[in-house]
Protein backbone atom coordinates (compact mmCIF):
# COMPACT_ATOMS: atom_id res chain seq x y z
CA UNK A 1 4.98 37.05 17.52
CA UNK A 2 6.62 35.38 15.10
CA UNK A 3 5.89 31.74 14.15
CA UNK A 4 9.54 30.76 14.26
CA UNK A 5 11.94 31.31 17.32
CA UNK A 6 15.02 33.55 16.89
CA UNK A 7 16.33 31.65 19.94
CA UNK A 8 15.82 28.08 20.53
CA UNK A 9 17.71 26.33 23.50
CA UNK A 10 16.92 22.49 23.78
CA UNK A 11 17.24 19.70 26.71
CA UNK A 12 20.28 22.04 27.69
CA UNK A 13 22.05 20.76 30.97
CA UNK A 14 25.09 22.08 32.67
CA UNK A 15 27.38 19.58 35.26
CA UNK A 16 29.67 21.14 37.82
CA UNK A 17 31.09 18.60 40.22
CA UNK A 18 28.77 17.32 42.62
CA UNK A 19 26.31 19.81 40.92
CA UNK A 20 23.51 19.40 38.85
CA UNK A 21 22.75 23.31 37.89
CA UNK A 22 20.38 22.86 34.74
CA UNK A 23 18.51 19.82 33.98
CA UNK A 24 16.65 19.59 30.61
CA UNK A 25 15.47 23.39 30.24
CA UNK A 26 14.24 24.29 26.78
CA UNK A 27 14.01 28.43 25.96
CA UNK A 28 12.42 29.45 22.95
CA UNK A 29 12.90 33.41 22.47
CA UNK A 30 10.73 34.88 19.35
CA UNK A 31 11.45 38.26 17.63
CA UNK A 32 10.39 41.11 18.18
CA UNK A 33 9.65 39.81 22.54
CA UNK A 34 10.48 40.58 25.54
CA UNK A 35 10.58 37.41 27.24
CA UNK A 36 11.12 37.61 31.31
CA UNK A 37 13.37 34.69 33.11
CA UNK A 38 12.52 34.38 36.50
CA UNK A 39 13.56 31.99 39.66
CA UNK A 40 15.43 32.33 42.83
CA UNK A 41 19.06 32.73 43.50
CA UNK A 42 20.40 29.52 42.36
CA UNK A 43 17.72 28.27 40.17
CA UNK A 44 20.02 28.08 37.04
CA UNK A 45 19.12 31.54 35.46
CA UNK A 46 22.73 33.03 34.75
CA UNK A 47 24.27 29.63 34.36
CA UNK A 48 21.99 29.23 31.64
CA UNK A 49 22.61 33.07 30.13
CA UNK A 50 26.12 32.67 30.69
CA UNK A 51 26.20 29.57 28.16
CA UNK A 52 24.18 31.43 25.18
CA UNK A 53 26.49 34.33 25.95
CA UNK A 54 28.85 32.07 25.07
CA UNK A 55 31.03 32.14 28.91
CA UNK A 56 30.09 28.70 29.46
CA UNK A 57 29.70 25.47 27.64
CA UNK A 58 26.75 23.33 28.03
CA UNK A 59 27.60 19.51 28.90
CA UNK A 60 24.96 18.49 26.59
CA UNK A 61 21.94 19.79 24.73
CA UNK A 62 21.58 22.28 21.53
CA UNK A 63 21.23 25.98 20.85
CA UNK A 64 19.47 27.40 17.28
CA UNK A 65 19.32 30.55 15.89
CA UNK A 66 17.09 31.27 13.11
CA UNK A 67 16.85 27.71 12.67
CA UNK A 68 20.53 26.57 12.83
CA UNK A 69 22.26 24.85 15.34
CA UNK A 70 25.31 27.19 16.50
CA UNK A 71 28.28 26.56 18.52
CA UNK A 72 28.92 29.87 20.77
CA UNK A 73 31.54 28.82 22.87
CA UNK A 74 33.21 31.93 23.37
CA UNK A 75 31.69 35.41 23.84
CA UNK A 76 33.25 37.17 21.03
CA UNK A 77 31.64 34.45 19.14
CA UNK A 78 28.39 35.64 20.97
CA UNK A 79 28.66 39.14 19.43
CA UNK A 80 29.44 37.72 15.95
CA UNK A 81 26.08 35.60 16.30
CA UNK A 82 23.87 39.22 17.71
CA UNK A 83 24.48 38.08 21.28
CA UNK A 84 24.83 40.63 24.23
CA UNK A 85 24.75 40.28 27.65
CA UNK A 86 24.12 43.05 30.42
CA UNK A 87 25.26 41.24 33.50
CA UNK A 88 24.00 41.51 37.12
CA UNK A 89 27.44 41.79 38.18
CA UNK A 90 29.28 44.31 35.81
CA UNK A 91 31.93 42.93 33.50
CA UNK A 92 33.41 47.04 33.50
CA UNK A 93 37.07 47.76 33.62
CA UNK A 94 37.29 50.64 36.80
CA UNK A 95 40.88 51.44 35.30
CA UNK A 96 39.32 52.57 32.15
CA UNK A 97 37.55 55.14 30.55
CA UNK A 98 33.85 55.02 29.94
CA UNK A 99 34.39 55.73 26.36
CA UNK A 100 37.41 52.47 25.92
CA UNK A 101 34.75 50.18 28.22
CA UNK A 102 31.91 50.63 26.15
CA UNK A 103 33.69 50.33 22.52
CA UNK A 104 36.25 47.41 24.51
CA UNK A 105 37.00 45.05 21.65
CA UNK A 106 36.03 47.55 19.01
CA UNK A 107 37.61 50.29 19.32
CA UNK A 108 38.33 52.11 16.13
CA UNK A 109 41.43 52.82 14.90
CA UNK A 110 43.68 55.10 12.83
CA UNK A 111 46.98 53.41 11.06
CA UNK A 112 48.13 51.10 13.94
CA UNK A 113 46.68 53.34 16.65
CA UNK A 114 43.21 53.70 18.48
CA UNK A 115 41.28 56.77 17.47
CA UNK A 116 40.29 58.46 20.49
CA UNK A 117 38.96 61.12 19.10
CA UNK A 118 36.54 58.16 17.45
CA UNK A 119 36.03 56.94 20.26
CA UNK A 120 34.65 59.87 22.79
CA UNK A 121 32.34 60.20 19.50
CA UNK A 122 30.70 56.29 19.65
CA UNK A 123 30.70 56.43 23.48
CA UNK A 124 28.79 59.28 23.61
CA UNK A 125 26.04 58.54 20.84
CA UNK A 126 25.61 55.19 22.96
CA UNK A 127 25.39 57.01 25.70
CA UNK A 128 22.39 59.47 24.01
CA UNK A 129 20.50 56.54 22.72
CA UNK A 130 20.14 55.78 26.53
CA UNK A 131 19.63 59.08 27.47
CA UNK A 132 22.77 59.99 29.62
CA UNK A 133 23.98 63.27 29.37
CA UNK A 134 25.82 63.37 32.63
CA UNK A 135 28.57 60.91 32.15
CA UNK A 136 31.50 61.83 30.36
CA UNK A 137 33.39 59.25 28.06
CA UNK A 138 36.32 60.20 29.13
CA UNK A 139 36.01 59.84 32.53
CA UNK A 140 37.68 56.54 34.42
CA UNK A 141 35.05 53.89 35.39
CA UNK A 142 36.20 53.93 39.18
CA UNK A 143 35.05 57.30 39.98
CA UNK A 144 31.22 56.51 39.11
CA UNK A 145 28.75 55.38 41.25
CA UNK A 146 27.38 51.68 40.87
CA UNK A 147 24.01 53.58 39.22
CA UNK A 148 26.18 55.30 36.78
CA UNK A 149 28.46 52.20 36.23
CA UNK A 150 25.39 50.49 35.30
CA UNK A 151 24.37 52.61 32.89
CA UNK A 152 27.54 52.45 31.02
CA UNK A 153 26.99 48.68 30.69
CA UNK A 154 23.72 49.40 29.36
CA UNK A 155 25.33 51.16 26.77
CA UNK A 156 28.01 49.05 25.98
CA UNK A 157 25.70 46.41 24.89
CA UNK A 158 23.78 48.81 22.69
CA UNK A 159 27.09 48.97 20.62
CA UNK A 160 26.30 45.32 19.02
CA UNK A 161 25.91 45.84 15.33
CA UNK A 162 22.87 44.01 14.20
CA UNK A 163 21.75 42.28 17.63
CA UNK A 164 19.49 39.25 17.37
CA UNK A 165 19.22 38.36 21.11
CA UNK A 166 19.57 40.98 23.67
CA UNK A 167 20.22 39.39 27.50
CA UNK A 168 19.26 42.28 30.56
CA UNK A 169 20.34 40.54 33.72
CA UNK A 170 19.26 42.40 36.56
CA UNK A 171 19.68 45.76 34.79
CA UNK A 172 17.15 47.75 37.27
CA UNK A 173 18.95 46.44 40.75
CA UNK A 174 20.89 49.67 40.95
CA UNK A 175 18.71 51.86 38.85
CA UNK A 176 16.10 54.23 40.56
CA UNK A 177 12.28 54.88 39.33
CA UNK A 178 13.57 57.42 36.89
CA UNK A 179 16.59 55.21 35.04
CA UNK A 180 13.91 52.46 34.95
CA UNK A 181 11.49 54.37 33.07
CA UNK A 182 14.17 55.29 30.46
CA UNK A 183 15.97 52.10 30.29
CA UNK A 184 12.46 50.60 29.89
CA UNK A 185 11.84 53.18 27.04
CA UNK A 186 14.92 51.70 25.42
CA UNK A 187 14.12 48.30 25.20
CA UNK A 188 10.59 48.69 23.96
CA UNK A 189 12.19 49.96 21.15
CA UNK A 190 14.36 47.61 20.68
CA UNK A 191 11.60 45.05 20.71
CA UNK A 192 9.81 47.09 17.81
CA UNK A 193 12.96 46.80 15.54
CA UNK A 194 12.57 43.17 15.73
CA UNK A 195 15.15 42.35 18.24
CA UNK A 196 14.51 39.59 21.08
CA UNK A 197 15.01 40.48 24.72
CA UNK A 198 15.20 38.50 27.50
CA UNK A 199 15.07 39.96 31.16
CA UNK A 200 15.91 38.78 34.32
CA UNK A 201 14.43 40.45 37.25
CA UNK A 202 13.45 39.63 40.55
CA UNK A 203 11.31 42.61 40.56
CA UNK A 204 8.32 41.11 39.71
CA UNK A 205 5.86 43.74 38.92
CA UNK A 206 8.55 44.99 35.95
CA UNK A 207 8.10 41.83 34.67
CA UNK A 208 4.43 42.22 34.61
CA UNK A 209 5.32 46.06 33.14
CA UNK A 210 7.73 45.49 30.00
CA UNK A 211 7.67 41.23 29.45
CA UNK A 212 5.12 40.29 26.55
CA UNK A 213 6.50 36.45 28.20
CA UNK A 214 8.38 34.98 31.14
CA UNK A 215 9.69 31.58 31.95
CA UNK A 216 10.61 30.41 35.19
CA UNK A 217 12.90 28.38 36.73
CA UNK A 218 13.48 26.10 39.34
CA UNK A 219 16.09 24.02 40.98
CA UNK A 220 17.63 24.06 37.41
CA UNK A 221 14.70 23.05 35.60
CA UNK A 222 11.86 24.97 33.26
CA UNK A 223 8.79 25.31 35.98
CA UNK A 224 6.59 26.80 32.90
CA UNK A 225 6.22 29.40 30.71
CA UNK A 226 2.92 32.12 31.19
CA UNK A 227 1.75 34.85 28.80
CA UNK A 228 1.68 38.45 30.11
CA UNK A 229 -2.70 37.64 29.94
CA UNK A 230 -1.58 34.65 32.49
CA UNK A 231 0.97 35.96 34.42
CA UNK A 232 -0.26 37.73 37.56
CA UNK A 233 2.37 38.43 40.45
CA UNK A 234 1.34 35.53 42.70
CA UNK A 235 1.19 33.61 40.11
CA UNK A 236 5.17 34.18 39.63
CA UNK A 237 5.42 34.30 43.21
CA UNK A 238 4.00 30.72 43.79
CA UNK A 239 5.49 29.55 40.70
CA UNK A 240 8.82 31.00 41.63
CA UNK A 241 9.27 29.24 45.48
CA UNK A 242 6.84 26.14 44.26
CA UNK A 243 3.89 27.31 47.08
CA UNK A 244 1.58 29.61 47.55
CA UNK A 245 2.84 32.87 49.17
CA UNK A 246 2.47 36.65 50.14
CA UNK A 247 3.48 38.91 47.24
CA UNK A 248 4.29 41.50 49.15
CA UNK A 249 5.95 41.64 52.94
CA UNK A 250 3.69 42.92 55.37
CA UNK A 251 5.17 44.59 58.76
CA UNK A 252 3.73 42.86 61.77
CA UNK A 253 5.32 45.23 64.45
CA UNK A 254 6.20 49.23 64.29
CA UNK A 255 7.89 52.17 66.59
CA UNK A 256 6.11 55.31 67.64
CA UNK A 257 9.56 56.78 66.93
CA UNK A 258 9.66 58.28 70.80
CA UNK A 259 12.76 56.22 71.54
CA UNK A 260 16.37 56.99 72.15
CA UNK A 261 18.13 58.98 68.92
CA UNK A 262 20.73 56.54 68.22
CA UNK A 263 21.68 58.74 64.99
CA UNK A 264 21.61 62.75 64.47
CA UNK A 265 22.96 64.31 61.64
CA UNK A 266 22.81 68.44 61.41
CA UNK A 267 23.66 70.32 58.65
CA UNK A 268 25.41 67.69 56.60
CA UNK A 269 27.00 68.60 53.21
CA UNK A 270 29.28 65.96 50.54
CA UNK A 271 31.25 68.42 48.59
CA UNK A 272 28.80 70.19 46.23
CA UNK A 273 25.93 66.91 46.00
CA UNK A 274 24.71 67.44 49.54
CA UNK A 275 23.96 70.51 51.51
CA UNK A 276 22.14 71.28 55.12
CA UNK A 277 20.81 67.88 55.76
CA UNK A 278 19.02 67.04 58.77
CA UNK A 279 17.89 63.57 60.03
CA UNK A 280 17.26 61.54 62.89
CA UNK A 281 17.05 57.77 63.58
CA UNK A 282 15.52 56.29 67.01
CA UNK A 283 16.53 53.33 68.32
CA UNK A 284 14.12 50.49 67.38
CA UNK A 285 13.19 52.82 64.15
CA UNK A 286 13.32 52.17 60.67
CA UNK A 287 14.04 54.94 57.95
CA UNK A 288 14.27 54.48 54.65
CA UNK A 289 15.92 57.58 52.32
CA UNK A 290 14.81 57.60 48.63
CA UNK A 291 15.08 59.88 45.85
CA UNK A 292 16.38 60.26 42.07
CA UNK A 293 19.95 59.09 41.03
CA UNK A 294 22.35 61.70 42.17
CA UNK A 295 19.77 63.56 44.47
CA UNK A 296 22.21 62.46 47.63
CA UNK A 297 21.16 59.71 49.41
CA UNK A 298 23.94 57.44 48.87
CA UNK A 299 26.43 59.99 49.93
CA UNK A 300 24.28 60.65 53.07
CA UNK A 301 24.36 57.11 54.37
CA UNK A 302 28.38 56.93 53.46
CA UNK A 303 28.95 59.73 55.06
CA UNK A 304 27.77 58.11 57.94
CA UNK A 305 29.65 55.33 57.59
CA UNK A 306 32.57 57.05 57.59
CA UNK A 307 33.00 55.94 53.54
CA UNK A 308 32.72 59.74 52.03
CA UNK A 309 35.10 62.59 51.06
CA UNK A 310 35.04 66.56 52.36
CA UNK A 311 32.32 65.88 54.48
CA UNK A 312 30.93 68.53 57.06
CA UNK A 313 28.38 69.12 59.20
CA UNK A 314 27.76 67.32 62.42
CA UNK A 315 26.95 63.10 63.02
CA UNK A 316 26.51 62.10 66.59
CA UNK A 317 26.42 58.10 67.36
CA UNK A 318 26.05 56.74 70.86
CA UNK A 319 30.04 56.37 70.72
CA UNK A 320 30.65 59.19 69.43
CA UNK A 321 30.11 63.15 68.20
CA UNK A 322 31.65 64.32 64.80
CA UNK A 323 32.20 63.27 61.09
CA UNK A 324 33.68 59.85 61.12
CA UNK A 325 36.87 59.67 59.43
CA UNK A 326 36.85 55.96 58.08
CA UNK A 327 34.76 53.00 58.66
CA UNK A 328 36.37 51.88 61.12
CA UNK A 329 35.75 54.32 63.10
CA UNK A 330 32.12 54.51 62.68
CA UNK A 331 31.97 50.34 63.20
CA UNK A 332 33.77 51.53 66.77
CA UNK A 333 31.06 53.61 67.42
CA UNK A 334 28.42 51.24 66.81
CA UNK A 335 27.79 51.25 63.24
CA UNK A 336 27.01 48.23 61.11
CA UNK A 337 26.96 49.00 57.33
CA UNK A 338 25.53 46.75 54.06
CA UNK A 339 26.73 48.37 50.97
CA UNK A 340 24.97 48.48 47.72
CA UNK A 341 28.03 46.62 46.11
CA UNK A 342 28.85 43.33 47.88
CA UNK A 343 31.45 41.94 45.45
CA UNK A 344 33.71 44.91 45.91
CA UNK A 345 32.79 46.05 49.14
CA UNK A 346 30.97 43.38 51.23
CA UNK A 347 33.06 40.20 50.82
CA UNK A 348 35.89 38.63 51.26
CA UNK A 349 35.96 36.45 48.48
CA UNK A 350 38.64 33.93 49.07
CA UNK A 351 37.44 33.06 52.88
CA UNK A 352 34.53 31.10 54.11
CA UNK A 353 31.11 31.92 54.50
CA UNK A 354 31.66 31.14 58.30
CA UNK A 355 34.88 33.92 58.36
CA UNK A 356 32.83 36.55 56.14
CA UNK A 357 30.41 36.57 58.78
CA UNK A 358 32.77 36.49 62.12
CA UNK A 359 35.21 38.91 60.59
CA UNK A 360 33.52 41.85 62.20
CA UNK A 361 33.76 40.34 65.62
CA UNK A 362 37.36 38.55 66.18
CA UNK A 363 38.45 40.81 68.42
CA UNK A 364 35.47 39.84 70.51
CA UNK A 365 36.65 35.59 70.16
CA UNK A 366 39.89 36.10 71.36
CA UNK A 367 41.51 34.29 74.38
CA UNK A 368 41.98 37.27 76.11
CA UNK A 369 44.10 40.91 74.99
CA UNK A 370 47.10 39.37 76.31
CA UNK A 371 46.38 35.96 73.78
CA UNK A 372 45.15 37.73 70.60
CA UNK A 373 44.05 34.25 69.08
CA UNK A 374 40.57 33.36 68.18
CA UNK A 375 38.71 30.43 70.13
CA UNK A 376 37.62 28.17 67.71
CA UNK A 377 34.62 26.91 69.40
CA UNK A 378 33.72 30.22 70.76
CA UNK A 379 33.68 31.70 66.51
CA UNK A 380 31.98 28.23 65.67
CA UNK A 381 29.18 29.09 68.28
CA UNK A 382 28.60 32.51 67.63
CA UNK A 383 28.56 32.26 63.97
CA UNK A 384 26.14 29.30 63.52
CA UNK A 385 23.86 31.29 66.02
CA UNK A 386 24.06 34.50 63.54
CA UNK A 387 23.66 31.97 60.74
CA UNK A 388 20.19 30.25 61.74
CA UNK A 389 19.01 33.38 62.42
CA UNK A 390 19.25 34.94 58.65
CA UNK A 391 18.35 31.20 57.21
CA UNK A 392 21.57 30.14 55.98
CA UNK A 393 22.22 26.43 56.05
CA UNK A 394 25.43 24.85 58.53
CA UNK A 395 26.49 22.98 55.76
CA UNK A 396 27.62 26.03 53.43
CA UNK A 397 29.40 27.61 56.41
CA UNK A 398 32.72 26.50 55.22
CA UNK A 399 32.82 27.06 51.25
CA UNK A 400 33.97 30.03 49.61
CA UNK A 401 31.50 32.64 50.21
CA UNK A 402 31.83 33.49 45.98
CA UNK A 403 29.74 29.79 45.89
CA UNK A 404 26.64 30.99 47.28
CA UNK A 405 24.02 32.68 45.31
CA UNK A 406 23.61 36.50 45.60
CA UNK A 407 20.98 36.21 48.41
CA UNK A 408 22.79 34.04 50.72
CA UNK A 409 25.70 36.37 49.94
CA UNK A 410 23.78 39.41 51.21
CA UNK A 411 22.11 37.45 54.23
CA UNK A 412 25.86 36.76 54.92
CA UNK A 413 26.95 40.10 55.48
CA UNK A 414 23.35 40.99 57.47
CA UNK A 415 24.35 37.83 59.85
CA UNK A 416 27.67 39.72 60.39
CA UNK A 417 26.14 42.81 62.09
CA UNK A 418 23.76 40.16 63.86
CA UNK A 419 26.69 38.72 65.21
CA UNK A 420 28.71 41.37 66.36
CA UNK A 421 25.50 43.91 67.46
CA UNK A 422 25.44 47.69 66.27
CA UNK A 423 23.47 50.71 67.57
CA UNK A 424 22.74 51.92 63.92
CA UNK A 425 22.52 49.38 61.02
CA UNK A 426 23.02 51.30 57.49
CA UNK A 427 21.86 49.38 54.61
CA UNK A 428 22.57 51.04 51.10
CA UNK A 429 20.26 48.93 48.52
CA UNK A 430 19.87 45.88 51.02
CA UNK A 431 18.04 43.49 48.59
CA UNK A 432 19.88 44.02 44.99
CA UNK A 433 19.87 41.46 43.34
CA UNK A 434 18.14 38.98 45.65
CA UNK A 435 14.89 36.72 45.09
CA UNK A 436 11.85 36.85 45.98
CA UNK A 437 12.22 34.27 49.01
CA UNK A 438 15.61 35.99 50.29
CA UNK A 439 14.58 39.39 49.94
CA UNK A 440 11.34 38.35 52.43
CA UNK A 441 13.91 37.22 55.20
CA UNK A 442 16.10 40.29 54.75
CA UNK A 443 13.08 42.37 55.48
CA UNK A 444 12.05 39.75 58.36
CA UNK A 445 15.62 40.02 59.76
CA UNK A 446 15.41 44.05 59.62
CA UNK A 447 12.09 44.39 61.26
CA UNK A 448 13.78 41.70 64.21
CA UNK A 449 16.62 44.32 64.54
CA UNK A 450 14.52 46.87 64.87
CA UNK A 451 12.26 45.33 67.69
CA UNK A 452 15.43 44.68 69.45
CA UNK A 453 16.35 48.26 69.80
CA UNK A 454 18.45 48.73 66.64
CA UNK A 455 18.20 52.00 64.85
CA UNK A 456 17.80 50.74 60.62
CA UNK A 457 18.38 53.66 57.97
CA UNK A 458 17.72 51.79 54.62
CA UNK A 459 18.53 53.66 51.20
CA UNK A 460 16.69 52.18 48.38
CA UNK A 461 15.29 52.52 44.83
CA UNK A 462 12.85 49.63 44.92
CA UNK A 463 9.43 52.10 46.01
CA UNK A 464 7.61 48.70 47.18
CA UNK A 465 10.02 48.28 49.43
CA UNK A 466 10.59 51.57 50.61
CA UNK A 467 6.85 51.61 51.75
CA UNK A 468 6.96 48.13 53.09
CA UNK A 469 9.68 48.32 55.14
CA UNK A 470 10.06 52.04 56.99
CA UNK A 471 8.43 53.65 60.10
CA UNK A 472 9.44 57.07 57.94
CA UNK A 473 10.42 58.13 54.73
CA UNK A 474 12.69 60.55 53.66
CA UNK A 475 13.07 62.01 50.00
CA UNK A 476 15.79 63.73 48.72
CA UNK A 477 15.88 66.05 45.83
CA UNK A 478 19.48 67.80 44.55
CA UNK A 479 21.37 67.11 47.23
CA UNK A 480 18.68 68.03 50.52
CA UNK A 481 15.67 66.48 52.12
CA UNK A 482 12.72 67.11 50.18
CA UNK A 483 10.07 65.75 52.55
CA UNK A 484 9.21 63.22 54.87
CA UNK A 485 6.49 60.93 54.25
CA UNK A 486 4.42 58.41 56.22
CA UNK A 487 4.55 54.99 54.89
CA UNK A 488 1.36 53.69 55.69
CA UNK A 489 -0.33 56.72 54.30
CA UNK A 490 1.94 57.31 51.12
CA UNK A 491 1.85 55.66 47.28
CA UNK A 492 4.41 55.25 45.20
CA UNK A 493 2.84 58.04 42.72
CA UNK A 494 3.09 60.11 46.11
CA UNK A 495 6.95 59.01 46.41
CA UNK A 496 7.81 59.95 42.84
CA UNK A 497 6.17 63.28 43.03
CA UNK A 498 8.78 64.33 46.43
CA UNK A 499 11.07 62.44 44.44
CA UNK A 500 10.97 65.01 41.38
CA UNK A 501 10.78 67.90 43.94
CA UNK A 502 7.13 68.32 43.27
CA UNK A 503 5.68 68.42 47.36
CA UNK A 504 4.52 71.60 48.70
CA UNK A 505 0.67 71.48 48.79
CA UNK A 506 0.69 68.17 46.57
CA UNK A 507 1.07 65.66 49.28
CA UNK A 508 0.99 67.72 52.74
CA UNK A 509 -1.70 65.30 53.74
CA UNK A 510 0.75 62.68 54.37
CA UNK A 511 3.53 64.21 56.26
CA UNK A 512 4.73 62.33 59.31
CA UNK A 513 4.28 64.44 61.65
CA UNK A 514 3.47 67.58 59.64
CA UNK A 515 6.80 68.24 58.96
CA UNK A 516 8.37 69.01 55.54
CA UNK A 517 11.60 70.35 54.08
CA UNK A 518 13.79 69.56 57.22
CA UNK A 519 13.08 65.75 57.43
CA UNK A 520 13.51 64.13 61.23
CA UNK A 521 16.20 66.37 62.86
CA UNK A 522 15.67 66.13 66.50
């Protein structure tokens, strides 16, 4: 480590009105580092990255750079400086090309007109140096998955000619075990050409993986700095919520599975991704599908949903037998649903937090079918009830649901489906992006479902969670399921191995229910 910083940030506070968001943090970044930035939702982390990005202006304190103070104040100014920024929540164009998002700004050009031609040609070495084969420049950002969208903004800020400071915030959050490993490839290398990283993650045992440093936040101030040789993960953990606390959730209550099917799928298949899947949910159940980007599992669970094209096969719900031709017809049948992407799919951004989470169930608040207008105390009622439940405070019920931080966002959209009540709740990714402290009440609230009776099929990349969380696991592998694994029996190493295809005779010991290949179908 070098003896001087690359990246010094001093006594740097940010004012919003009637908010207080950083107060006094210093940052000191050195060469040649990976330095980790931790904290919950709302502890000041991408207020402060959005300032040395250059988004944001501080209301007082300094940044340095090699020494000298520097006025960023604009993120083109950022990238003149060797500043780039991955964000959590991607700064893509979906009308675009990959190849014109990732070279946006600097695109090359022949006489007074862009070289395409150019341009397939830069997008595609940046996509090499990450490793992606699969995505072609020129195909439009909308049509990729959130996975694949991520990796494009990975790529895009690989494009910075002669980067000093490289920010990753919450790069992993859509990325499975595999994408991880590679992106994590990446920035060790980028760390032994001398660059500085900083990473944001609230998946704490990366941090203790790739950060040679972290910092944490809270409440908009610097908590302390620890060396990897200090850092432990409940150490972060305590240092992260201010108290002692579990690393790791624990499940205090589970199903023998022997209860009503409140989901069967047979013979599924998604265009060409997914073929002949079988799976079955019981009511109080839950069963979490993992598995390798593109192996499926995301299609599965929107097909479900109702959310998927040239689907066939057969999905039977308590209120109903057949494919489900749009989500709402799969919420009439008793289907709740928490996407992967909240902005674009989860929210209603200019309403309340009180609306976003009563939206599902106004037709349930009305006067009567004859008076189609909501009773205000009766929406008040029912949505403060869903509200205490998940933890989130009465006195945020009426601001813009954008003000909250990502994990009061996502325990928003959960209080929704507690609110209205669903047979089958299908959550896609259920805790990107979300602290440590929010992503333990998620789980808490998911468990409570399921005690009640409520079938849960979870999809997720995070393995820890996978485990933590399901009665049953399901792997998928090109498009079918691979195997079906018991939780409490299963390691991660045994995960990746289904995950890669790699089962028969490796892990037969811990089969639920010494089944394999066909996963639950009933």
């Amino acid at each position: 480590m070098s003896a001087a910083p690359v990246l010094r940030m001093s006594d740097i506070h940010k004012r919003y009105p009637g908010t207080l968001a950083l107060d006094g943090v210093d940052l000191e970044v050195h060469r040649g580092t990976i330095h980790g930035l931790l904290g919950e939702n709302g502890a000041g982390k991408s207020t402060l990255l959005k300032i040395l990005a250059g988004d944001q202006a501080p209301t007082s304190g300094t940044i340095e750079l090699d020494g000298r103070p520097v006025d960023i104040g604009t993120p083109a100014k950022g990238h003149e400086l060797g500043i780039g920024i991955v964000y959590q929540e991607l700064s893509l164009l979906p009308n675009l090309s990959v190849a014109h998002n990732i070279l946006l700004g600097d695109e090359p050009t022949r006489g007074l007109a862009i070289d395409e031609r150019a341009l397939r040609t830069r997008a595609s070495e940046a996509l090499e140096r990450i490793g992606v084969r699969s995505i072609r420049p020129d195909r439009l950002l909308g049509a990729l998955s959130l996975a694949e969208r991520q990796l494009v903004e990975i790529a895009k800020v690989l494009t910075l000619r002669r980067p000093r400071v490289l920010i990753f915030d919450e790069p992993t959050a859509a990325l499975n075990h595999h994408d991880v490993e590679r992106l994590f490839a990446i920035m060790r290398a980028l760390r032994d050409e001398g660059v500085a990283l900083i990473f944001v993650s609230h998946r704490y045992r990366e941090v203790l993986d790739i950060c040679d440093v972290a910092t944490v936040l809270r409440n908009g101030r610097l908590v302390a700095t620890v060396t990897r040789g200090e850092a432990t993960l409940e150490r972060l953990v305590e240092l992260t919520l201010g108290n002692a606390a579990d690393a790791t959730f624990a499940r205090t209550w589970r199903t023998d599975g022997t209860g009503a099917t409140a989901l069967r799928v047979a013979g599924l298949g998604v265009g060409a991704r997914v073929q002949g899947v079988d799976l079955a949910v019981a009511r109080g159940e839950i069963v979490a599908i993992c598995g390798l980007l593109g192996s499926g599992q995301n299609e599965v669970a929107r097909a479900i949903c109702g959310d998927a094209a040239d689907v066939t096969g057969v999905v039977e719900l308590p209120g109903m037998s057949g494919i489900p031709d749009s989500p709402r017809v799969a919420v009439r049948a008793g289907v709740g649903v928490v996407t992967e992407n909240r902005q674009d799919e989860g929210l209603f951004p200019s309403l309340s937090v009180a609306r976003n989470i009563g939206i599902a169930s106004l037709a349930r608040l009305t006067w009567s079918r004859l008076v189609p207008f909501v009773r205000g105390d009766r929406e008040r009622g029912a949505v403060q009830g869903a509200a205490d439940r998940t933890g989130i405070a009465p006195r945020v019920l009426g601001r813009p649901v954008m003000s909250l931080s990502g994990g009061n966002q996502q325990k928003s959209i959960l209080a929704r489906w507690l609110m209205r009540g669903c047979d089958l709740l299908v959550c896609i990714e259920p805790t990107r992006g979300v602290d440590v402290g929010a992503k333990a009440e998620i789980y808490r609230q998911l468990e409570g479902l399921a005690r009640e009776g409520t079938a849960v099929l979870v999809v997720s990349t995070d393995l820890p969670e996978v485990l933590g969380i399901s009665d049953r696991v399901l792997v998928m592998h090109r498009g079918r399921i691979e195997a079906e694994l018991d939780p409490r029996r299963a390691s991660e190493a045994d995960l990746l191995l289904a995950m890669q295809g790699g089962v028969r005779g490796e892990v037969e010991g811990l089969i639920a229910g010494g089944s394999i290949g066909g996963g639950a179908a009933a």
